[in-house]
Protein backbone atom coordinates (compact mmCIF):
# COMPACT_ATOMS: atom_id res chain seq x y z
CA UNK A 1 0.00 0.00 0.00
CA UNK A 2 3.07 2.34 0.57
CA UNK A 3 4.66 1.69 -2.51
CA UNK A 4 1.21 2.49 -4.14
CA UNK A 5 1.44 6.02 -2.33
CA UNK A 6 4.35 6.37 -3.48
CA UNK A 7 3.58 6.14 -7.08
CA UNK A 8 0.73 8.28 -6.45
CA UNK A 9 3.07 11.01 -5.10
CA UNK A 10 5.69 10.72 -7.90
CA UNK A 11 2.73 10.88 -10.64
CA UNK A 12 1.39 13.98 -9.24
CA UNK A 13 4.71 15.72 -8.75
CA UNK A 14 5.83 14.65 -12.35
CA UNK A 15 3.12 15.83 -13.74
CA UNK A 16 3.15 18.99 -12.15
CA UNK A 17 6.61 19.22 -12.70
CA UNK A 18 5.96 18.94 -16.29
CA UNK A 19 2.88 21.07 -16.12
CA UNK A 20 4.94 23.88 -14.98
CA UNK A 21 7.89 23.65 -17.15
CA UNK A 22 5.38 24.10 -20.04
CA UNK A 23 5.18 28.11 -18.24
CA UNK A 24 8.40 28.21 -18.01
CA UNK A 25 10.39 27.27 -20.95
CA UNK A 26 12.95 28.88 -22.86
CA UNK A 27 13.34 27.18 -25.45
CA UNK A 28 11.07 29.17 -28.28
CA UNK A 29 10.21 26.29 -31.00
CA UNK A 30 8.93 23.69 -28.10
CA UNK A 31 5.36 23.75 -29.53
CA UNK A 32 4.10 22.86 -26.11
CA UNK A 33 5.31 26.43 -24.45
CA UNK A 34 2.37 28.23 -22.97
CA UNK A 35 3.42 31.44 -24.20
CA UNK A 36 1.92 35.29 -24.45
CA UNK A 37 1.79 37.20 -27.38
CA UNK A 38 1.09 41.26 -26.84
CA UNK A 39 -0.75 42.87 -29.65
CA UNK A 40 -1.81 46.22 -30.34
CA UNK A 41 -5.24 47.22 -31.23
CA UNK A 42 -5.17 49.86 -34.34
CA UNK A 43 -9.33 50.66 -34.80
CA UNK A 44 -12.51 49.67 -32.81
CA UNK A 45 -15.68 50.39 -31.99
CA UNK A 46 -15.05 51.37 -28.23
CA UNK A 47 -16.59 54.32 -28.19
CA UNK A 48 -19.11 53.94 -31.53
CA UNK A 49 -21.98 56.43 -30.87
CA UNK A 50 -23.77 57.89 -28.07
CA UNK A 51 -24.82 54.71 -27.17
CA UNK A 52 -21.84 52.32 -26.94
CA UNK A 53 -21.70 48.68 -28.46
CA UNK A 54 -22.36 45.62 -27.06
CA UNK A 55 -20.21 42.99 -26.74
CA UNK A 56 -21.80 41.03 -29.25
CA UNK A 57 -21.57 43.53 -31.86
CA UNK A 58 -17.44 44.81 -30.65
CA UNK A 59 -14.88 45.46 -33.46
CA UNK A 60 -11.30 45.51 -33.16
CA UNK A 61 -8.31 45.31 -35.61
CA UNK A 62 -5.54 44.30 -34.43
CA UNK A 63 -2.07 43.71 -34.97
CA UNK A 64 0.93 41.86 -32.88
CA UNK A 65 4.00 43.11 -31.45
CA UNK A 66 6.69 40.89 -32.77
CA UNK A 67 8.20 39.85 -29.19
CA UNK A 68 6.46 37.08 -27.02
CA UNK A 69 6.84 36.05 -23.55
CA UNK A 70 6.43 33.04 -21.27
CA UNK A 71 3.22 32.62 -19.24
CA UNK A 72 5.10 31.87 -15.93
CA UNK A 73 6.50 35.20 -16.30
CA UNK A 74 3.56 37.11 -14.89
CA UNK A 75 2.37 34.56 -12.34
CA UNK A 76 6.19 34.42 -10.75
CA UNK A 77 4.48 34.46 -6.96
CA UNK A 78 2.15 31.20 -7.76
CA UNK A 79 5.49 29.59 -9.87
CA UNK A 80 7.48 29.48 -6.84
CA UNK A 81 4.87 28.17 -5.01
CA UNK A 82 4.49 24.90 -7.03
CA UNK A 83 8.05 24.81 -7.79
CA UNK A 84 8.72 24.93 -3.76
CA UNK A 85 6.51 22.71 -3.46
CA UNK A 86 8.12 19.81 -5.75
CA UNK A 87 11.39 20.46 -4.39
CA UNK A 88 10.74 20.83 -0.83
CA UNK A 89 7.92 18.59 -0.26
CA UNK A 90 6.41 20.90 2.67
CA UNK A 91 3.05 23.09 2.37
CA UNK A 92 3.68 26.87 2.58
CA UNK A 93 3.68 28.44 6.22
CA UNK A 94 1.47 31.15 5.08
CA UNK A 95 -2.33 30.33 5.32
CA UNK A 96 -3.87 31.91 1.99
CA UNK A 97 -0.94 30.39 0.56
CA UNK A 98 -1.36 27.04 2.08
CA UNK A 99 -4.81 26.77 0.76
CA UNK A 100 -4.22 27.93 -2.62
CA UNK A 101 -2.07 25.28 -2.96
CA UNK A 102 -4.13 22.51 -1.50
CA UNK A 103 -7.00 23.30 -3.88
CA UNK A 104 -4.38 22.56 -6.93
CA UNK A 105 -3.28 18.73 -5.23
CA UNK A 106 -6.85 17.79 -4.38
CA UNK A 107 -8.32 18.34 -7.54
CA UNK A 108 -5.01 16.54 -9.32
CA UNK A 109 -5.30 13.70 -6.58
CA UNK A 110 -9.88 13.17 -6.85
CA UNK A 111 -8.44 12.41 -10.70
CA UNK A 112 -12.20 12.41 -11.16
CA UNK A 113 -13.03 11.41 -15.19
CA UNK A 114 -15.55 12.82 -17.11
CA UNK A 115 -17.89 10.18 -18.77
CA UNK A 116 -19.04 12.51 -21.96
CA UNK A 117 -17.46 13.63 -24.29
CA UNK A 118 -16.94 17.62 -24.49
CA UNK A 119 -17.28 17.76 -28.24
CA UNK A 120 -21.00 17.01 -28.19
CA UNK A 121 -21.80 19.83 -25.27
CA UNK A 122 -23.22 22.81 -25.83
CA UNK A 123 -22.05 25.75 -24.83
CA UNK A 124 -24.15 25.94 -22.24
CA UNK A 125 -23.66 22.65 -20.84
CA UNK A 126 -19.64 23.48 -21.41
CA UNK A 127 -19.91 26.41 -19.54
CA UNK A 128 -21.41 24.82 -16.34
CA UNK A 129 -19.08 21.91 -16.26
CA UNK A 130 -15.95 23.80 -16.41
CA UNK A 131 -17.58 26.32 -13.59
CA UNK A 132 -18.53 23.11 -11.35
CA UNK A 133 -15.51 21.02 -12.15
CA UNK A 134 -12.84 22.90 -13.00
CA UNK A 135 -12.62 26.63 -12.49
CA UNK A 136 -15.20 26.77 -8.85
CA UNK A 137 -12.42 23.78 -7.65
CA UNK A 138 -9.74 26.17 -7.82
CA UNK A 139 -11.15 28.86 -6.58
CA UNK A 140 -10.48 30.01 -3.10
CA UNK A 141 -14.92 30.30 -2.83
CA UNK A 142 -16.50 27.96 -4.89
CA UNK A 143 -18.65 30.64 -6.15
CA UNK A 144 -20.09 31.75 -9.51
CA UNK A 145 -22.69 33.73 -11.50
CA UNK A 146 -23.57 32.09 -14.43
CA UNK A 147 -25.60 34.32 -17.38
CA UNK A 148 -29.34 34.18 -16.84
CA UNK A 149 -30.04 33.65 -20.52
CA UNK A 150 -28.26 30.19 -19.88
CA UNK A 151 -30.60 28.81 -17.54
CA UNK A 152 -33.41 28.92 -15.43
CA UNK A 153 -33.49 30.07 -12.21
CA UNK A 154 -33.90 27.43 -10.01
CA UNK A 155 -32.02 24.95 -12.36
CA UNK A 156 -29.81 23.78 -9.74
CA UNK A 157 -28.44 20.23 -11.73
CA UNK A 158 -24.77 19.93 -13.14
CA UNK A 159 -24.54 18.51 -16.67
CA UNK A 160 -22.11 15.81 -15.67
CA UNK A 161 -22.90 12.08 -15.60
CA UNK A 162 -23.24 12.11 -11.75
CA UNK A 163 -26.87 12.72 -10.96
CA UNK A 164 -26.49 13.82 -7.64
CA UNK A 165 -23.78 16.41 -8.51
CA UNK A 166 -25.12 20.07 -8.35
CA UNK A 167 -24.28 23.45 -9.14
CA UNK A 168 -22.45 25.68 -6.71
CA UNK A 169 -23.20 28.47 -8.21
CA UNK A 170 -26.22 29.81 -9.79
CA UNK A 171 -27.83 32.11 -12.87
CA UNK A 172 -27.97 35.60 -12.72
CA UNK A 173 -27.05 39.14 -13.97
CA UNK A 174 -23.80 38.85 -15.31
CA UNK A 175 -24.13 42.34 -17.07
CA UNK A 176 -21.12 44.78 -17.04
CA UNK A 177 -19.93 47.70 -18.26
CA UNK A 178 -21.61 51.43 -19.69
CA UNK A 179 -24.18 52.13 -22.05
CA UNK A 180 -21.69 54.82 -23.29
CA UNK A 181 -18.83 52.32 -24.76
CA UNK A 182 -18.87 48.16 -24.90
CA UNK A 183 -20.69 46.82 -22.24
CA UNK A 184 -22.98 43.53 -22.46
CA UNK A 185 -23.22 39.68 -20.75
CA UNK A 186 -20.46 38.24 -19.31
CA UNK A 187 -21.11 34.53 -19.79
CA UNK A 188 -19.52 33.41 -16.87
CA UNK A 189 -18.24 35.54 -13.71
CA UNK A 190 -15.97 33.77 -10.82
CA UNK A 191 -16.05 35.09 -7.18
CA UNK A 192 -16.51 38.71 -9.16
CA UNK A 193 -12.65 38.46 -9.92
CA UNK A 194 -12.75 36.64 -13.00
CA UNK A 195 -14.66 35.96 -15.85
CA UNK A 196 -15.14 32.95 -18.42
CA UNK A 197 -16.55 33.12 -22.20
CA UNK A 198 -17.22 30.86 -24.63
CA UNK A 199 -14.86 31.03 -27.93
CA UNK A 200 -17.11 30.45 -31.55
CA UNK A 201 -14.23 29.00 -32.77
CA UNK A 202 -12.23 26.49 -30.81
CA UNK A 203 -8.84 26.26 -31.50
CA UNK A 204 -6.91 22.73 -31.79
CA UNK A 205 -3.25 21.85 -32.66
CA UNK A 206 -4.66 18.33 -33.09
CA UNK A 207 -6.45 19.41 -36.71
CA UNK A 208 -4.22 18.07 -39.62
CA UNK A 209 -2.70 20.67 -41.20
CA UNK A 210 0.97 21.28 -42.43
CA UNK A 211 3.62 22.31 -39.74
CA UNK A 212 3.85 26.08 -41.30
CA UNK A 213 0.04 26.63 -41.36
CA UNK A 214 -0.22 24.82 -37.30
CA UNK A 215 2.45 27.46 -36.45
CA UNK A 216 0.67 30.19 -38.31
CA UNK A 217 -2.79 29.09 -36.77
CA UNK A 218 -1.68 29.00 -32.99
CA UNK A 219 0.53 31.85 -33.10
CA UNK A 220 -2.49 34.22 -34.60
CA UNK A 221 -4.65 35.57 -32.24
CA UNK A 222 -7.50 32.78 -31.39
CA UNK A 223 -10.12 34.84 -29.96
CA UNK A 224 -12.62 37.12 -30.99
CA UNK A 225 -13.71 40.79 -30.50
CA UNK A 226 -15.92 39.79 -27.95
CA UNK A 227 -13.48 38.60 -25.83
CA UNK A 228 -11.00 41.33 -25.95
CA UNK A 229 -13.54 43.88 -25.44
CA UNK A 230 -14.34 41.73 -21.93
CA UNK A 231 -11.43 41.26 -21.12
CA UNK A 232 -10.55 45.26 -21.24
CA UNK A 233 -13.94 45.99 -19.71
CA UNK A 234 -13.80 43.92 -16.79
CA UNK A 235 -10.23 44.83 -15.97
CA UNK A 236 -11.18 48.52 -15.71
CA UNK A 237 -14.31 47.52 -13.15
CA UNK A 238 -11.47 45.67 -11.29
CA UNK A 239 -9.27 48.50 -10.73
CA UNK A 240 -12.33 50.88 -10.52
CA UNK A 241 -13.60 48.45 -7.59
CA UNK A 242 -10.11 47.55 -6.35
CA UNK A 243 -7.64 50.82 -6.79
CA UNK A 244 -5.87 49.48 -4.56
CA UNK A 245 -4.16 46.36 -5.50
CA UNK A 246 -0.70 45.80 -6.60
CA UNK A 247 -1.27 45.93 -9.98
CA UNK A 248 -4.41 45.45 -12.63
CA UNK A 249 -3.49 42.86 -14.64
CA UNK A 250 -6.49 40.63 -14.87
CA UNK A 251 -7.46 37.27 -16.81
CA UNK A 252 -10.42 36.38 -19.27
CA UNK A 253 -10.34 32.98 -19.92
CA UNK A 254 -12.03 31.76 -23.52
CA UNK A 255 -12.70 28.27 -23.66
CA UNK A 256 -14.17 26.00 -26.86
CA UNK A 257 -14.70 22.58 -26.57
CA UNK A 258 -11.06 21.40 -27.06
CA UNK A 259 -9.04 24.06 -25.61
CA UNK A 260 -8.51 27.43 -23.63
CA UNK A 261 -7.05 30.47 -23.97
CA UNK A 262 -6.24 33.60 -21.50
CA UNK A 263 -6.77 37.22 -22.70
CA UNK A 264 -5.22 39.76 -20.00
CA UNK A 265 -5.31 43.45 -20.23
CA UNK A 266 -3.86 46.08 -17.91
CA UNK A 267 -6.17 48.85 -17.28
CA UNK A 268 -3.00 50.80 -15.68
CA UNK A 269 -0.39 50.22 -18.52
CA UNK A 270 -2.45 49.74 -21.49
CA UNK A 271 -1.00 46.36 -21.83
CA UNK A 272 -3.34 43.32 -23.79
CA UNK A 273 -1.78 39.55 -24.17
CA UNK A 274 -3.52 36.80 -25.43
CA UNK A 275 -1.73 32.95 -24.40
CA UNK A 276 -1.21 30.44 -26.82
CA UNK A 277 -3.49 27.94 -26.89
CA UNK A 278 -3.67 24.94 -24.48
CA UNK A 279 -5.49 21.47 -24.77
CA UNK A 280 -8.49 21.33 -21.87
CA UNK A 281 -8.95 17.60 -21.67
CA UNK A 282 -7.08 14.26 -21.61
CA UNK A 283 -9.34 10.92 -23.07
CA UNK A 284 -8.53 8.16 -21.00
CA UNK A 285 -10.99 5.63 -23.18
CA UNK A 286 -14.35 5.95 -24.88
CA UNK A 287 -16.65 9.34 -23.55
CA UNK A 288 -13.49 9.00 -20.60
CA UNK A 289 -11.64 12.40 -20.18
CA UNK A 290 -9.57 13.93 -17.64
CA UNK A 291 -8.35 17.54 -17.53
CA UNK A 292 -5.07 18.56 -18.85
CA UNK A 293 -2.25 19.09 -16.07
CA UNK A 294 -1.25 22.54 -18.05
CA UNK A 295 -5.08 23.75 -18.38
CA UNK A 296 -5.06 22.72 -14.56
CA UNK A 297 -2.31 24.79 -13.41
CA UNK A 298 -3.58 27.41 -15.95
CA UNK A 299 -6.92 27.91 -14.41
CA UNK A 300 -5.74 27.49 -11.31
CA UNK A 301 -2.84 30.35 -11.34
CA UNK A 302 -6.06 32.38 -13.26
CA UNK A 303 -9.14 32.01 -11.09
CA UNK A 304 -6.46 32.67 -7.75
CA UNK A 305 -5.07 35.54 -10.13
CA UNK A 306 -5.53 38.25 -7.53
CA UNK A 307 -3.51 35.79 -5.13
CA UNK A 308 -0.09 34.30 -7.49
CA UNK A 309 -0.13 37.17 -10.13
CA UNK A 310 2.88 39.22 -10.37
CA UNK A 311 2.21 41.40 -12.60
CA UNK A 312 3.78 42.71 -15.98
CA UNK A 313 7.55 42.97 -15.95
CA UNK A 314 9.34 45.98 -16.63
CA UNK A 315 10.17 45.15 -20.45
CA UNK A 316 6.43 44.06 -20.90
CA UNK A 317 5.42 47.13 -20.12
CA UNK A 318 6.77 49.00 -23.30
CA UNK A 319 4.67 47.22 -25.63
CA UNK A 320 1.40 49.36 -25.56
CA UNK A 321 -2.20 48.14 -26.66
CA UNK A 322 -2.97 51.15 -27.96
CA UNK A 323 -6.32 51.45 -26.32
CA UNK A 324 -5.80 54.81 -24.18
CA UNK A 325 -5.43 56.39 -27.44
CA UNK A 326 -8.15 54.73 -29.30
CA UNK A 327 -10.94 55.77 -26.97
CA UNK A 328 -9.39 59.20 -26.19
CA UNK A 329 -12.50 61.73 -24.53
CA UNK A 330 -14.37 58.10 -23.37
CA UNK A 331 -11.35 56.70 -21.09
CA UNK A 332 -12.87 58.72 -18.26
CA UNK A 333 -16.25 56.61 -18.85
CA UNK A 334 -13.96 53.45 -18.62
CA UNK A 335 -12.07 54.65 -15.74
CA UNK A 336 -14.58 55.57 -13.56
CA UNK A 337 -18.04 54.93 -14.72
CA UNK A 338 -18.49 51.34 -15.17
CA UNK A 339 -20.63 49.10 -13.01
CA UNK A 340 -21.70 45.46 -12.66
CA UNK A 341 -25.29 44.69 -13.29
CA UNK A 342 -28.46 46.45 -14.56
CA UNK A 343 -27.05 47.10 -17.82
CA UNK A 344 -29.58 47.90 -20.18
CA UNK A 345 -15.51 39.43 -36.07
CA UNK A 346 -12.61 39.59 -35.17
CA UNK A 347 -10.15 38.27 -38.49
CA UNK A 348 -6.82 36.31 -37.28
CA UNK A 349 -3.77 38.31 -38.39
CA UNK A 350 -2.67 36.48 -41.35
CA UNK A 351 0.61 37.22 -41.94
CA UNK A 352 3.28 35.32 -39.81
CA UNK A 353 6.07 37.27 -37.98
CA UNK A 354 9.24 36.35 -36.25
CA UNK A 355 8.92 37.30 -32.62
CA UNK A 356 11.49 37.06 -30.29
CA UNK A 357 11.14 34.90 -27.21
CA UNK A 358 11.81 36.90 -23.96
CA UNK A 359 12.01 35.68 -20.37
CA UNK A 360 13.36 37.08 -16.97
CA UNK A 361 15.97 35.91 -14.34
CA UNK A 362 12.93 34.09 -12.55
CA UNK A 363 11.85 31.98 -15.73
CA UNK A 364 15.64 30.60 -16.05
CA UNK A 365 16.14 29.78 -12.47
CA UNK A 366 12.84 27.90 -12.15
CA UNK A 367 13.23 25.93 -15.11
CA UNK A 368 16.63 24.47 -14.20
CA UNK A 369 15.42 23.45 -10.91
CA UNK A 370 12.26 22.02 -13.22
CA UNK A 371 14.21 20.06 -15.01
CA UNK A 372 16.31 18.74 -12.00
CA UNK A 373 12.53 17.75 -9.88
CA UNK A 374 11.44 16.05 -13.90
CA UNK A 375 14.48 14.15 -14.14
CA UNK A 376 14.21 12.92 -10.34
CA UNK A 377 10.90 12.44 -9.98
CA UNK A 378 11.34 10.10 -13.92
CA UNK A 379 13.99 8.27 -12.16
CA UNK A 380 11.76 7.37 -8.92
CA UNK A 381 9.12 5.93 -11.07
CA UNK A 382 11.03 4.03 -12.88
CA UNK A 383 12.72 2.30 -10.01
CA UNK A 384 9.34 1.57 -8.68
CA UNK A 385 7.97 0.27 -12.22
CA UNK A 386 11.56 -2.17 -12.00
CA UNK A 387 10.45 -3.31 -8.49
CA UNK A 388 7.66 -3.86 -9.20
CA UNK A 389 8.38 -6.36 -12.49
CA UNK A 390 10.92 -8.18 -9.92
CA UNK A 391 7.90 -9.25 -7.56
């Protein structure tokens, strides 16, 4: 039975291990780098009107800078948690810390399948099963709002094969924003921190294509108008609600039925990245899936964002979105006039460009010891897979 835990602990840390070397690596043509590519926004309809546009009806053109960085980058405090973690094999002293970290092993240790198969939900039923399952998990409150045009109210039952598993959140008014500029339904928001939306398109690196069109297709920007115009929107009414907190950096996280991306914007530095995408499930047989370790440790450093994120670095910050200037005489509107509730396509860029990969001091450190914990923890399990044969 020991030498069963034992495995069990060795799995988990190798995958972690692995899992977090995916943030963290420098190497720019390993495919499986989560990295973040900063664009610039050149026209929109932010400020269209006298009446704003909705989100469903948001424009933006947009072009990338031609540097990219690694996703561990901005979420240094929650990387050297994990990383401390795997090397020290202790739980942080500090208590917010402690528990942030315990809600990443217990949902990798319950290793709890899913016994339908994602392709076939709709986004609806996609929406409440990564709230229930994945995203409410990791949260310090398992709390959410789902949009009320999802639902009814009262509709209590998850969309999982479990019959007795409910909700833990519920359907509501997930409206944000000014009648002024964007504003609109947030499908998804998460302990009022963080919000979730449904991509039209799902991007894959598993559809057959040629090797120079699979780079050109993941490096483009994945997501839509709607989602950028969110993802600026809700990081103003966090630093409007907030103007406090170290910095504004905040998450949207677009998910299809295959994968997940992150949009963040800084409402403070007129920053926008979008990550590369990153595979949501695992099969493990027929209508059998588990979640990806990276999509995992993803969600988990995004929904705890106001926790483990660091913030941009100091060269990130030179590579302006371009939205301060854009919506000029209506940034005071953004700034200060934007509320939650009771409120009343985007073309990828098709031209490839040669960015250059970019990392700090942090990234280089953590990835060496990475590689170290990968290589020990590999070694460990295959001792235990020889032992066992020898029985």
């Amino acid at each position: 039975m020991a030498a069963e835990t034992d495995d069990m602990k060795h799995n988990l840390k190798f995958a972690f291990a692995n899992a977090t070397h995916s943030l963290c690596f420098t190497n720019e043509w390993f495919s499986n780098a989560v990295k973040l590519l900063p664009f610039r926004i050149k026209r929109s309809n932010a400020t269209v009107g006298g009446d704003g546009a909705m989100f469903s009806r948001a424009f933006c053109d947009t072009e990338l800078h031609n540097v990219e960085y690694l996703f561990g980058d901005i979420f240094q405090h929650g990387i050297s948690l994990v990383t401390k973690y795997l090397t020290q094999e202790t739980l942080p002293d500090d208590k917010t810390d402690r528990l942030l970290l315990r809600k990443l092993l217990d949902i990798k240790k319950e290793g709890k399948s899913i016994n339908l198969d994602p392709q076939k939900l709709t986004e609806t039923e996609l929406a409440v099963l990564l709230a229930n399952h994945l995203f409410g998990k990791l949260a310090t409150y398992n709390n959410y709002v789902i949009d009320k045009s999802f639902g009814r109210k009262g509709d209590e039952q998850c969309v999982c094969d479990d019959k007795s598993c409910k909700m833990t959140g519920h359907y509501g008014d997930t409206s944000v924003g000014n009648i002024e500029v964007w504003h609109g339904n947030l499908d998804i928001i998460i302990n009022n921190d963080l919000s979730m939306e449904h991509l039209e398109t799902p991007v894959s690196r598993s559809e057959e294509m040629s090797p120079a069109e699979v780079k050109v297709k993941s490096e483009a920007l994945s997501g839509t108008a709607q989602i950028i115009s969110k993802a600026i929107v809700f990081s103003f009414l966090q630093k409007q609600t907030h103007p406090v907190r170290k910095h504004f950096l905040t998450p949207c996280i677009g998910v299809g039925n295959a994968s997940l991306i992150v949009m963040f914007y800084d409402s403070e530095h007129d920053v926008i990245f979008e990550s590369s995408p990153i595979p949501l499930f695992q099969t493990r047989g027929v209508n059998k899936y588990e979640f990806d370790d990276v999509a995992i440790l993803v969600a988990w450093l995004s929904v705890n964002h106001k926790f483990l994120c660091s913030g941009l670095t100091e060269e990130m910050k030179k590579f302006k979105c371009g939205f301060f200037k854009e919506v000029k005489e209506k940034l005071k509107v953004y700034e200060d006039n934007l509320q939650l509730g009771n409120i009343a396509s985007f073309v990828p860029v098709p031209i490839f460009q040669k960015r250059s990969l970019q990392w700090s001091s942090f990234i280089e450190e953590t990835e060496n010891d990475l590689i170290g914990i990968i290589h020990r923890e590999k070694k460990k399990l295959k001792l235990s897979e020889e032992k066992d044969l020898t029985k």
